[in-house]
N, C-alpha and C. Protein backbone atom coordinates (compact mmCIF):
# COMPACT_ATOMS: atom_id res chain seq x y z
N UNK A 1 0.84 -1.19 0.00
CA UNK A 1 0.00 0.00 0.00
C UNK A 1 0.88 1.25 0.00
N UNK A 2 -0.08 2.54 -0.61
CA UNK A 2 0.97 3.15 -1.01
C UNK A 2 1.17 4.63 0.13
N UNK A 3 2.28 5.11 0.65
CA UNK A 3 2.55 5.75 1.83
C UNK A 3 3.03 7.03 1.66
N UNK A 4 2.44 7.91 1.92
CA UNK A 4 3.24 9.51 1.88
C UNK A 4 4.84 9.16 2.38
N UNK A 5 4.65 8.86 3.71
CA UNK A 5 5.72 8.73 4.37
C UNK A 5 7.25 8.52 4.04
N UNK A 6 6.37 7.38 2.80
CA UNK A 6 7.67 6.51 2.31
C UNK A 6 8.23 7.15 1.13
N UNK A 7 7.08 7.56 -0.03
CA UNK A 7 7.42 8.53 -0.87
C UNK A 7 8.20 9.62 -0.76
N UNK A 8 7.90 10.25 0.52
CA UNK A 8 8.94 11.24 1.15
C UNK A 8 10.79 10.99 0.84
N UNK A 9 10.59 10.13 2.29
CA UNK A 9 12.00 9.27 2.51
C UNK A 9 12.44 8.93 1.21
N UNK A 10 11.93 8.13 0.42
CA UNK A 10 12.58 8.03 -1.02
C UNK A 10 13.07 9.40 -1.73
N UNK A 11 12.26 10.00 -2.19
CA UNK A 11 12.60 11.04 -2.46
C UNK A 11 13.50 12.19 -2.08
N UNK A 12 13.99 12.58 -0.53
CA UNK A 12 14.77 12.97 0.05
C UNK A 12 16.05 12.33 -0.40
N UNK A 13 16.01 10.93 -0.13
CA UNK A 13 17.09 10.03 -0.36
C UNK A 13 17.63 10.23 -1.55
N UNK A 14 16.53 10.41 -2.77
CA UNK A 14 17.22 10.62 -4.08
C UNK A 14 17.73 11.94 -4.23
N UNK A 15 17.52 13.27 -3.87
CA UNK A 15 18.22 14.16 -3.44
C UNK A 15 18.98 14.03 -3.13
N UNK A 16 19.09 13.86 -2.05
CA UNK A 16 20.78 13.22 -1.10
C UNK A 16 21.60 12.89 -1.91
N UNK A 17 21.21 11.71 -2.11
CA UNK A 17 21.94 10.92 -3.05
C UNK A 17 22.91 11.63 -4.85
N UNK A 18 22.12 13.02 -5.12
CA UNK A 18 21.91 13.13 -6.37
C UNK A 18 23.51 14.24 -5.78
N UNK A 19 23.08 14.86 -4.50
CA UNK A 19 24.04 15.98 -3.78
C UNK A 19 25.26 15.01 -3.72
N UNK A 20 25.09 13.59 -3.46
CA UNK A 20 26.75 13.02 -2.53
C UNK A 20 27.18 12.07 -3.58
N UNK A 21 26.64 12.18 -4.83
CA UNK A 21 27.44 11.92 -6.13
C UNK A 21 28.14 13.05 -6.99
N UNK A 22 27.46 14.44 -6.79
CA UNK A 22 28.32 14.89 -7.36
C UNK A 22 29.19 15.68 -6.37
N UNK A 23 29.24 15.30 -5.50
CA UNK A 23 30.27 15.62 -4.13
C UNK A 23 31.86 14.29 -4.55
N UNK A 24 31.56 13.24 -4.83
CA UNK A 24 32.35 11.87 -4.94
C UNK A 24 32.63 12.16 -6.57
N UNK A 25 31.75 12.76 -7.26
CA UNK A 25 32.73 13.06 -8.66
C UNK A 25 33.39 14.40 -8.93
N UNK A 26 33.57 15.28 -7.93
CA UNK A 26 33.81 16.24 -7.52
C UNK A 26 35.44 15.93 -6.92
N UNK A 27 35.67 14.97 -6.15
CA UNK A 27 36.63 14.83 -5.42
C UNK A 27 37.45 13.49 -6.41
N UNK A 28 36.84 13.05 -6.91
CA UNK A 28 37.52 11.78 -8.16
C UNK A 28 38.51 13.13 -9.01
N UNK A 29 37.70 13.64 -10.05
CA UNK A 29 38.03 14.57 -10.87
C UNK A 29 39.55 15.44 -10.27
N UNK A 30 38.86 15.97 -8.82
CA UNK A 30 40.04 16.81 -7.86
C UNK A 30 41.22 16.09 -7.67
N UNK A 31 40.85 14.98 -7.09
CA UNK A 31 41.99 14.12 -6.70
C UNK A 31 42.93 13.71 -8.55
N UNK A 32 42.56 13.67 -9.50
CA UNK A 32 43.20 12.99 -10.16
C UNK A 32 43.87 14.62 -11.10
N UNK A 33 43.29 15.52 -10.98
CA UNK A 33 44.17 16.47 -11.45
C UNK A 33 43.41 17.28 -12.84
N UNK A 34 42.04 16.75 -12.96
CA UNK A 34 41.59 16.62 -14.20
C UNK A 34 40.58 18.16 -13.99
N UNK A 35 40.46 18.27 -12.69
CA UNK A 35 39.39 19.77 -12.79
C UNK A 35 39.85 20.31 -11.35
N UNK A 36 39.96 21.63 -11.66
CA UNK A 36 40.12 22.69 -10.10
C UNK A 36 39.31 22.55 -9.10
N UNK A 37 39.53 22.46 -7.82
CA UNK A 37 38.69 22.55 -6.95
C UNK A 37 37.57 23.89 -7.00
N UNK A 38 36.62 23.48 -6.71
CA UNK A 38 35.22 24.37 -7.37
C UNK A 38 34.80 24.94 -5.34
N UNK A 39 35.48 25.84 -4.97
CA UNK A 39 35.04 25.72 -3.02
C UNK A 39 33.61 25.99 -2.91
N UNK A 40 33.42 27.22 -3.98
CA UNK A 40 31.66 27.23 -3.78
C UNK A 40 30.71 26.39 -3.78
N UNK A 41 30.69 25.52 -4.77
CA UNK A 41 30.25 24.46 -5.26
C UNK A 41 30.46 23.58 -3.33
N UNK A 42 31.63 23.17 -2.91
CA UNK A 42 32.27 22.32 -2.58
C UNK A 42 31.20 22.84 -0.70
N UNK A 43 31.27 24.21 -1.02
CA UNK A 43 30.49 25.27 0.08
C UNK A 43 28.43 24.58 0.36
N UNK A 44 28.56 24.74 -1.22
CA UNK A 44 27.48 24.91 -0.75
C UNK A 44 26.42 23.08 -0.83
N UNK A 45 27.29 22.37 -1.01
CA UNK A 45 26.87 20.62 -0.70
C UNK A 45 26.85 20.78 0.26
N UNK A 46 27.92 21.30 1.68
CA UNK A 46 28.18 21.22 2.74
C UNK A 46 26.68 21.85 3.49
N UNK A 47 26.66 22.84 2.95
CA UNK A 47 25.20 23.65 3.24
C UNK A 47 24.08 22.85 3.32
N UNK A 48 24.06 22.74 2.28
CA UNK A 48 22.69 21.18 2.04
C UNK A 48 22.65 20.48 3.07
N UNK A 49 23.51 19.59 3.09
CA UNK A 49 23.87 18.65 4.22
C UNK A 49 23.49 18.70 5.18
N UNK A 50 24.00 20.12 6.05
CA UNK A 50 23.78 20.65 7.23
C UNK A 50 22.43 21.21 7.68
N UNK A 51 21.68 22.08 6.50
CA UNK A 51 20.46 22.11 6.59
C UNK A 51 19.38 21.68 6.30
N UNK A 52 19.73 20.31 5.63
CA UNK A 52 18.90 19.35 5.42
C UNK A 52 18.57 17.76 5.87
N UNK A 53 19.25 17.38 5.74
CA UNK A 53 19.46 16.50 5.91
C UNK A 53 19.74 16.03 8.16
N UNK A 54 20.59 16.41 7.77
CA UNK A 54 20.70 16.46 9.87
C UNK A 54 20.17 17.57 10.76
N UNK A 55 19.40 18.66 9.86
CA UNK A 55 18.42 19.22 10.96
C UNK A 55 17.15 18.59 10.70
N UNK A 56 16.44 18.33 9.63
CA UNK A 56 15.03 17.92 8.90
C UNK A 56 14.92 16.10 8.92
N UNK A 57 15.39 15.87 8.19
CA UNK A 57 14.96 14.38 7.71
C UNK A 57 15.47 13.45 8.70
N UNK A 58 16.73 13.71 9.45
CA UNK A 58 17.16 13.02 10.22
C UNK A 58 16.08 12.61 11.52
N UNK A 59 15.92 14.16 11.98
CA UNK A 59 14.66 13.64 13.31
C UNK A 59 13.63 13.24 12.77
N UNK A 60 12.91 13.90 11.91
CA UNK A 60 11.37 13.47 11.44
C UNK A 60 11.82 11.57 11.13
N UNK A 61 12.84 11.10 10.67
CA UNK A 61 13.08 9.83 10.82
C UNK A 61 12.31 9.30 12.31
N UNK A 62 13.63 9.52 13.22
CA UNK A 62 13.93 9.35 14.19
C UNK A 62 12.53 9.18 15.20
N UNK A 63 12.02 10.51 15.30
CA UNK A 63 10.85 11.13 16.11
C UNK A 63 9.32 10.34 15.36
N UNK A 64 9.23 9.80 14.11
CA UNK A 64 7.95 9.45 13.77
C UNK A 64 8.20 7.49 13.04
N UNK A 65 8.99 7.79 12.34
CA UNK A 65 9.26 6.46 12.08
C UNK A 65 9.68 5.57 12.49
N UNK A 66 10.87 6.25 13.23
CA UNK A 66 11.80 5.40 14.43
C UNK A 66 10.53 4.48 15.57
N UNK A 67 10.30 5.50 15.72
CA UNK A 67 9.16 5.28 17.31
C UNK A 67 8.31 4.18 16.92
N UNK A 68 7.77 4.79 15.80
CA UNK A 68 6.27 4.08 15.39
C UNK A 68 6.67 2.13 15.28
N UNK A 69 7.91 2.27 14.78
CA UNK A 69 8.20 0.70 14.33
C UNK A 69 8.66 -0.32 15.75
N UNK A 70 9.30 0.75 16.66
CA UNK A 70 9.94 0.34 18.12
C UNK A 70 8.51 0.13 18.98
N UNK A 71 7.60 0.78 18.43
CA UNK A 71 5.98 0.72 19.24
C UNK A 71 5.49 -0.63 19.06
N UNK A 72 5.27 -1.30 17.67
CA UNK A 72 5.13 -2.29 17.28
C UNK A 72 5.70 -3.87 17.52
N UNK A 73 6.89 -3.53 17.30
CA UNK A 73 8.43 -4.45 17.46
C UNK A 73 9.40 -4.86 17.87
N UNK A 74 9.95 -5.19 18.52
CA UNK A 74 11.18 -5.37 18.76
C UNK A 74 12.33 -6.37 17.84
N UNK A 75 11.97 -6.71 16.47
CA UNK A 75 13.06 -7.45 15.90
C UNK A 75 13.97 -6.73 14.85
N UNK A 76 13.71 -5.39 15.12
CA UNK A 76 14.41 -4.43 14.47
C UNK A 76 14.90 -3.40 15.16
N UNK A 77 15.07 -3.33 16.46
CA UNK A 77 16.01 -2.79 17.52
C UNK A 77 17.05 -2.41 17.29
N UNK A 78 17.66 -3.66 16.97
CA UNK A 78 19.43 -3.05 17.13
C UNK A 78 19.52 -2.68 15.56
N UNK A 79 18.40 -2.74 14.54
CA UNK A 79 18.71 -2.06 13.33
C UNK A 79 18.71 -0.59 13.40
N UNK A 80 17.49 -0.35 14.21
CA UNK A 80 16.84 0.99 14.64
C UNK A 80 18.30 1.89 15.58
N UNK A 81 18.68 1.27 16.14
CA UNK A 81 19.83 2.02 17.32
C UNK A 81 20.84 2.14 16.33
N UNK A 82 21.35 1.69 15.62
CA UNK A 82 22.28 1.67 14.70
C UNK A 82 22.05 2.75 13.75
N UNK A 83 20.80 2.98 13.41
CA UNK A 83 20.89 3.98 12.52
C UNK A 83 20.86 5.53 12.96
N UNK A 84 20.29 5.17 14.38
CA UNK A 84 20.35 6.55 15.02
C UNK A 84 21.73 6.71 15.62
N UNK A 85 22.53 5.89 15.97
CA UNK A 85 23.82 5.97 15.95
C UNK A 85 24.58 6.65 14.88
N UNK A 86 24.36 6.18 14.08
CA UNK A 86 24.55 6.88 12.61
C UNK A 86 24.13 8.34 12.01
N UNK A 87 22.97 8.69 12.55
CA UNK A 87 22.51 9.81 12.75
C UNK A 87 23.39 10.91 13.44
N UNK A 88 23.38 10.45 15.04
CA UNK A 88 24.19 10.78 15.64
C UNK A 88 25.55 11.20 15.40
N UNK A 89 26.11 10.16 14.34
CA UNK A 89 27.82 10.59 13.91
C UNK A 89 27.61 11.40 12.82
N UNK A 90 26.62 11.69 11.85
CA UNK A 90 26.73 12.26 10.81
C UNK A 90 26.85 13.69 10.93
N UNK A 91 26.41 14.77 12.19
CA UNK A 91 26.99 15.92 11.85
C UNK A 91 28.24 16.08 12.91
N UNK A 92 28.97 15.68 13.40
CA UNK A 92 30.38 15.64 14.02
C UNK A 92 30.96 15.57 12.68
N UNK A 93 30.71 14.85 12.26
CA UNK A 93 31.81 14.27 10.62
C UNK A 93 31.85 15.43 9.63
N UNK A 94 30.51 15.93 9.38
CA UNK A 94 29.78 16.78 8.89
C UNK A 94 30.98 18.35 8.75
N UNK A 95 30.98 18.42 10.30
CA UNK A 95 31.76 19.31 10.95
C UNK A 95 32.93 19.57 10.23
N UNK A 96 33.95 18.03 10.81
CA UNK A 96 35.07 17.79 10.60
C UNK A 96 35.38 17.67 9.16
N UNK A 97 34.44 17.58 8.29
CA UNK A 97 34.36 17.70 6.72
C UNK A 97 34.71 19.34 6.05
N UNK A 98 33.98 20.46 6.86
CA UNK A 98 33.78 21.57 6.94
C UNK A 98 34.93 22.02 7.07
N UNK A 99 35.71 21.45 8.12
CA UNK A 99 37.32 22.25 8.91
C UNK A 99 38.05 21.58 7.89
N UNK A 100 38.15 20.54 7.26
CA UNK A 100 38.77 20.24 6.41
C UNK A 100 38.71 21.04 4.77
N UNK A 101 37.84 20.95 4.68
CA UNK A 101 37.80 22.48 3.28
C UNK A 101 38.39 23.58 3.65
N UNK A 102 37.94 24.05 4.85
CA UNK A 102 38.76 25.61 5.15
C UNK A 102 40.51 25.35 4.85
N UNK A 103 40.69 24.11 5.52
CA UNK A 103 42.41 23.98 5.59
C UNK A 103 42.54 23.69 3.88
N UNK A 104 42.19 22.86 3.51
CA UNK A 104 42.11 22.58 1.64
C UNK A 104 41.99 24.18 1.25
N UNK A 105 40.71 24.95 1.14
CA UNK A 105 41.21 26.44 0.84
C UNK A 105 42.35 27.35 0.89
N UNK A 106 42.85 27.03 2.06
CA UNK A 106 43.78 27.61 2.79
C UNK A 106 44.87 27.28 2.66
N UNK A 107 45.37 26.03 1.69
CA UNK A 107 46.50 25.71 1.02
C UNK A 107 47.62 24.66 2.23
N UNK A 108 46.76 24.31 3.36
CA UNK A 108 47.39 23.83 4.30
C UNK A 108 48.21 22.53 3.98
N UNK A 109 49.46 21.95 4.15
CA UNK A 109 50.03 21.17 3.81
C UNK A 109 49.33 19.82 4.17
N UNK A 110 48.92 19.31 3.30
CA UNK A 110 48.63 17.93 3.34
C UNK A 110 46.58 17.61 3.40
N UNK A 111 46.39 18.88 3.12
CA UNK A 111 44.74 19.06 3.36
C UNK A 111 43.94 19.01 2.40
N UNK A 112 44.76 18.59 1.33
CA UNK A 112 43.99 18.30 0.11
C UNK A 112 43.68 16.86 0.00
N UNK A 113 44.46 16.03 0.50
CA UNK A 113 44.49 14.31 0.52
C UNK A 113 43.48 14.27 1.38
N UNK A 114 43.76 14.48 2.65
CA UNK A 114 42.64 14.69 3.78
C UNK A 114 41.58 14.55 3.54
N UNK A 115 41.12 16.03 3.07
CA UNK A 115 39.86 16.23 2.19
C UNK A 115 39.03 15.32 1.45
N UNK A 116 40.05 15.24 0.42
CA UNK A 116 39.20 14.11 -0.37
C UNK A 116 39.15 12.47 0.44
N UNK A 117 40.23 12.20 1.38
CA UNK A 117 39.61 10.93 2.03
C UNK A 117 38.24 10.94 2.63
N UNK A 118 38.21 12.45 3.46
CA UNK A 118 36.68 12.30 4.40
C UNK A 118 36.17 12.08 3.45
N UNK A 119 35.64 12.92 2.40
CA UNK A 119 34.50 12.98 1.55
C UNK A 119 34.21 11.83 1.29
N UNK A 120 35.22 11.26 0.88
CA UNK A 120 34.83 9.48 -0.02
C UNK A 120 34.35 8.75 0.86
N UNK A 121 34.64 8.66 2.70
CA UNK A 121 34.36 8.22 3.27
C UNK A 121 32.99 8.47 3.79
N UNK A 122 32.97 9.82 3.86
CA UNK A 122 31.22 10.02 4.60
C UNK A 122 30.63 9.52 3.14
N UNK A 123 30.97 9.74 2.17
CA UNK A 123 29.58 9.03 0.90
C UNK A 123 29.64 7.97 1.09
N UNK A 124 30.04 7.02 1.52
CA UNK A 124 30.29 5.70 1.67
C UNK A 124 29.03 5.52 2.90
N UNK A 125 29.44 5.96 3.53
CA UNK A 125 28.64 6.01 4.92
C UNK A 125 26.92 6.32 4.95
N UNK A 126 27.07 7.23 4.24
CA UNK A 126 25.69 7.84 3.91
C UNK A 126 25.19 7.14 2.72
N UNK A 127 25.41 6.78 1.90
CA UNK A 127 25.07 5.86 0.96
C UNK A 127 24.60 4.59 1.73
N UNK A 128 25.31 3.78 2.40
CA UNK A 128 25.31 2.34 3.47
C UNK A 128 24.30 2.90 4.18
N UNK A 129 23.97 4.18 5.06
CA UNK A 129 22.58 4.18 5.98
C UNK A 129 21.59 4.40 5.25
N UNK A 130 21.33 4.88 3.93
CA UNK A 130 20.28 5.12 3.40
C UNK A 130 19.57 3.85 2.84
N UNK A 131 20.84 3.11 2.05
CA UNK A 131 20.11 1.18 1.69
C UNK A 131 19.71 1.08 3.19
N UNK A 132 19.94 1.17 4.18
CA UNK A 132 20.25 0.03 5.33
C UNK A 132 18.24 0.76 5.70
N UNK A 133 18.09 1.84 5.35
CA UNK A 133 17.30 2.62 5.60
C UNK A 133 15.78 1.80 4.89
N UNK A 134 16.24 2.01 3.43
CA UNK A 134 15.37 1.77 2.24
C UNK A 134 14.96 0.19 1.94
N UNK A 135 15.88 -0.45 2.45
CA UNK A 135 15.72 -1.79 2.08
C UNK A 135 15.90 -3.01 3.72
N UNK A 136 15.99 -2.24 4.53
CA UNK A 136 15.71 -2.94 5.73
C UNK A 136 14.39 -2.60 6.60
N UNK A 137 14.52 -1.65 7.01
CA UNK A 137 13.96 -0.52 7.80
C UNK A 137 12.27 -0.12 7.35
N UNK A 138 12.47 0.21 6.11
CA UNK A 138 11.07 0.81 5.35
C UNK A 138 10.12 -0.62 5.20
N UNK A 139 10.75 -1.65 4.64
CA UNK A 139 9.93 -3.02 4.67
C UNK A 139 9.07 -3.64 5.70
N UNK A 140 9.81 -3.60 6.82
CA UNK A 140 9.61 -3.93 8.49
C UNK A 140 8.46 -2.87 8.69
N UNK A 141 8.52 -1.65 8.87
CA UNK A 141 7.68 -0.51 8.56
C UNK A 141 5.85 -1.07 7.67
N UNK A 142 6.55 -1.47 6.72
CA UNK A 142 5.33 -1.55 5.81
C UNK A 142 4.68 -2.89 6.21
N UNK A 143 5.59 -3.87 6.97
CA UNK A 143 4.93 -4.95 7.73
C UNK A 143 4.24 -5.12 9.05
N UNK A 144 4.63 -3.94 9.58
CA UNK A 144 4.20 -4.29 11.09
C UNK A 144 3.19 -3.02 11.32
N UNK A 145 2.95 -1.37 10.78
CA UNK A 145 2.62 -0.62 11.20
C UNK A 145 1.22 -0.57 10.52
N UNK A 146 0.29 0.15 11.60
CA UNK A 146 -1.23 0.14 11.20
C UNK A 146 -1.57 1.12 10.47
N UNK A 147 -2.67 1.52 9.72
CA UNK A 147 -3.16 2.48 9.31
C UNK A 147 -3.00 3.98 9.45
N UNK A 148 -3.77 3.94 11.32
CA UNK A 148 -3.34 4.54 12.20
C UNK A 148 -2.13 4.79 12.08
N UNK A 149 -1.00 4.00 12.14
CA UNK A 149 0.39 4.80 12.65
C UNK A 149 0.77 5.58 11.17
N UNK A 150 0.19 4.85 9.97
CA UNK A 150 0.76 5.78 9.01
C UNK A 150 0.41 6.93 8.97
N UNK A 151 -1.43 7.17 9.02
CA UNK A 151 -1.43 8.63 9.13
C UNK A 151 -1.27 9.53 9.84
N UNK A 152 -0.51 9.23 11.13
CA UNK A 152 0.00 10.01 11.98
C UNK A 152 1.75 10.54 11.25
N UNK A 153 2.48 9.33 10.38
CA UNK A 153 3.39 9.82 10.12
C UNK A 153 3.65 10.37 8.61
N UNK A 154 2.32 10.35 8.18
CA UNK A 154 2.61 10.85 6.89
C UNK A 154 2.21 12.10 7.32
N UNK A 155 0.92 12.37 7.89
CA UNK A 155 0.89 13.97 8.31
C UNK A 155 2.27 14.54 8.78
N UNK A 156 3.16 13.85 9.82
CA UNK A 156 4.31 14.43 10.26
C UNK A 156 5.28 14.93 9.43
N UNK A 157 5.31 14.01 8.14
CA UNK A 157 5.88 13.88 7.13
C UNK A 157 6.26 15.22 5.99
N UNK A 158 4.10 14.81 6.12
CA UNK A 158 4.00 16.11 4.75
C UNK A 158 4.26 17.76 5.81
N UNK A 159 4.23 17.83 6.47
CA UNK A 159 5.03 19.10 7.48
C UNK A 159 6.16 19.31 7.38
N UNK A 160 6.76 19.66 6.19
CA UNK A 160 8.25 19.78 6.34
C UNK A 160 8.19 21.32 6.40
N UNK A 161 7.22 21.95 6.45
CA UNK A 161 7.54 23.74 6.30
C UNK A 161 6.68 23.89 7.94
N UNK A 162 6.92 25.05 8.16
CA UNK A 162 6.00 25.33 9.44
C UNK A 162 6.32 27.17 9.03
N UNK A 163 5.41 27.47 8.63
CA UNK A 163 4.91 28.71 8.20
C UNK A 163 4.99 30.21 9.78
N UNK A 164 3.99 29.33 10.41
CA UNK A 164 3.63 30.19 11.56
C UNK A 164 4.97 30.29 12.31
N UNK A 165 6.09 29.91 12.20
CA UNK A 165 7.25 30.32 12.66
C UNK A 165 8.65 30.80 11.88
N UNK A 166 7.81 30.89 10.90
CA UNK A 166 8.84 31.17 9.41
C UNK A 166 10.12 30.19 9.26
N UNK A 167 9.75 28.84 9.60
CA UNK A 167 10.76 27.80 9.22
C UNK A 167 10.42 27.53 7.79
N UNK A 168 11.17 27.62 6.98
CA UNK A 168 10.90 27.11 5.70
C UNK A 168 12.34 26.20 5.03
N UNK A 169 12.46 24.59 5.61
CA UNK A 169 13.74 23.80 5.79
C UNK A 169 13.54 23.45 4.24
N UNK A 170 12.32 22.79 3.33
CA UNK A 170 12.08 22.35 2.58
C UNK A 170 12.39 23.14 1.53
N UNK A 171 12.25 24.38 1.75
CA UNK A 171 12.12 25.58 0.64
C UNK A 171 13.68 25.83 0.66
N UNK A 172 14.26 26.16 1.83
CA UNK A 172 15.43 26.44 1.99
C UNK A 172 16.37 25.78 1.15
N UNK A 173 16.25 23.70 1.50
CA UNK A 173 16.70 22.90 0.63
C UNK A 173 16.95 22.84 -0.55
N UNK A 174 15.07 23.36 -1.24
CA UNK A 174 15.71 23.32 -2.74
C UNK A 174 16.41 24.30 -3.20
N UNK A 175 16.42 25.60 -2.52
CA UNK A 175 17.20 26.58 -3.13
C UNK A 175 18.56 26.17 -2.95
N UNK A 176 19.14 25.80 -2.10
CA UNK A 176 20.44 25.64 -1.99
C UNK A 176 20.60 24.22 -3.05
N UNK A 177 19.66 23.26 -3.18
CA UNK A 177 19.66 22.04 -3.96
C UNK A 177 20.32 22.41 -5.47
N UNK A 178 18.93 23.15 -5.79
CA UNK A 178 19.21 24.28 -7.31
C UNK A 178 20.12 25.40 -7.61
N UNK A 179 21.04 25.56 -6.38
CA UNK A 179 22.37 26.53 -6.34
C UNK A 179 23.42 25.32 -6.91
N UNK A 180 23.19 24.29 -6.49
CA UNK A 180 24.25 22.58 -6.40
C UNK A 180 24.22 22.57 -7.47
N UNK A 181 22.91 22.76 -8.25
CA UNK A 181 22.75 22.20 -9.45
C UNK A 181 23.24 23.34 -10.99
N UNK A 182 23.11 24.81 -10.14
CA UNK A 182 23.89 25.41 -11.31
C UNK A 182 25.21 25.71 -11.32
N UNK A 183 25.81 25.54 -9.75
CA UNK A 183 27.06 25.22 -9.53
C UNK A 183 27.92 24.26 -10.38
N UNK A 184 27.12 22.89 -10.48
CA UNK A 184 28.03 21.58 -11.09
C UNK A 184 28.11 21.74 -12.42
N UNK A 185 29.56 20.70 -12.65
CA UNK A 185 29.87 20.57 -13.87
C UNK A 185 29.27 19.54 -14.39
N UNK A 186 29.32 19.41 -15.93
CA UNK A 186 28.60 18.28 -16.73
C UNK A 186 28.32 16.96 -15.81
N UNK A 187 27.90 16.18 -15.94
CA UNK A 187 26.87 15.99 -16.49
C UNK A 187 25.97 16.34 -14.98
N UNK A 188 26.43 16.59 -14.06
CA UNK A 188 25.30 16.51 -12.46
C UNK A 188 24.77 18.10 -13.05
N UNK A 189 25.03 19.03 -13.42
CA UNK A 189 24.34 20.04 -13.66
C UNK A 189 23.82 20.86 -14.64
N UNK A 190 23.04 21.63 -14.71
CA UNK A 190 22.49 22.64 -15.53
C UNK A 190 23.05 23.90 -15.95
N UNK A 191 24.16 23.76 -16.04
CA UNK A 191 24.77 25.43 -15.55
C UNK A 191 24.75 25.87 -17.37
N UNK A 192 24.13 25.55 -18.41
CA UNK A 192 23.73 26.09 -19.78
C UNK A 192 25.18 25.58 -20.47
N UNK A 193 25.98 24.67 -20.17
CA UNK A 193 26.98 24.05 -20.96
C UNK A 193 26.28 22.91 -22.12
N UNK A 194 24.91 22.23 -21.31
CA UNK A 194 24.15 21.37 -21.96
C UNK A 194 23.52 21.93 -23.37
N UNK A 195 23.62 23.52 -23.42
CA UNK A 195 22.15 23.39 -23.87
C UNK A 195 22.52 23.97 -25.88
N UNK A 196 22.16 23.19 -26.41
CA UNK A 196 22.28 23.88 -27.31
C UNK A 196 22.04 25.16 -28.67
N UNK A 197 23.41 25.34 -29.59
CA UNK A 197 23.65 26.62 -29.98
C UNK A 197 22.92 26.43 -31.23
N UNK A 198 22.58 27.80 -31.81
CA UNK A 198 22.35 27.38 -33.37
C UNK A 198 21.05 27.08 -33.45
């Protein structure tokens, strides 16, 4: 049956996902000598990240989906702790990703290798919680939870703006999403290199 909830999460994910590929072909390209480091570009993934992903999607996980399945279950526990574990490490890293560009900007000896190790490593990471997410987690979800619990979390879901306090995380996202996107080079972006002359 078919779930706001889940449609969401997918969709976020493919975002994500669309941001921490051209973050990993960003740092391929860098690392091998073939294109300049782009910091704005490099600025504003980091942005995304930070305001999306680990202020927004992370709790609304956590706070509606998390719960709802731990309400039901217990044979997905230590899947569930694990990912909020994971949660948990993703903006420390996040951080330490951040201080590492400044030193890469900054021409610091040896902060360019650095650099590109975190990166490859948090996509690795974040890639691994999102399957672990999509193909463990969401199934169990669609097996054990009632009616009831969905429309409590798809309403939670479809709330990604809250107006009456001028949070606007969703709106925020895509603008910075669609900055990513005229930022990048072929093929992850739009920046009018695609489009043709004549």
């Amino acid at each position: 049956m078919y779930h706001k909830a889940v449609q969401i999460i997918n969709d976020e994910h493919a975002a994500i996902t669309a941001v921490l590929y051209t973050l990993r072909y960003l740092v391929h390209h860098m690392r091998d000598g073939s294109q300049q480091p782009n910091f704005p570009l490099l600025r504003a993934i980091f942005d995304y990240i930070s305001a999306y992903p680990d202020r927004w999607h992370h709790p609304k996980e956590e706070q509606y989906l998390f719960v709802a399945v731990k309400r039901r279950t217990h044979d997905v526990d230590a899947l569930i702790e694990g990912l909020e574990r994971e949660h948990q490490k993703s903006y420390p890293m996040l951080r330490e990703l951040q201080n590492a560009l400044l030193a890469f900007q900054n021409a610091s000896p040896g902060a360019g290798g650095k650099f590109y190790d975190l990166c490859e490593r948090y996509v690795e990471i974040e890639w691994a919680h999102m399957r672990k997410e999509e193909d463990e987690l969401i199934p169990e979800a669609e097996k054990v939870l009632t009616e009831a619990d969905w429309t409590e979390i798809d309403s939670a879901f479809q709330e990604n703006d809250n107006p009456l306090f001028g949070i606007k995380p969703k709106q925020d996202a895509e603008r910075l999403y669609q900055k990513i996107l005229s930022l990048a080079p072929d093929p992850m972006g739009y920046s009018g290199k695609g489009e043709t002359s004549g």
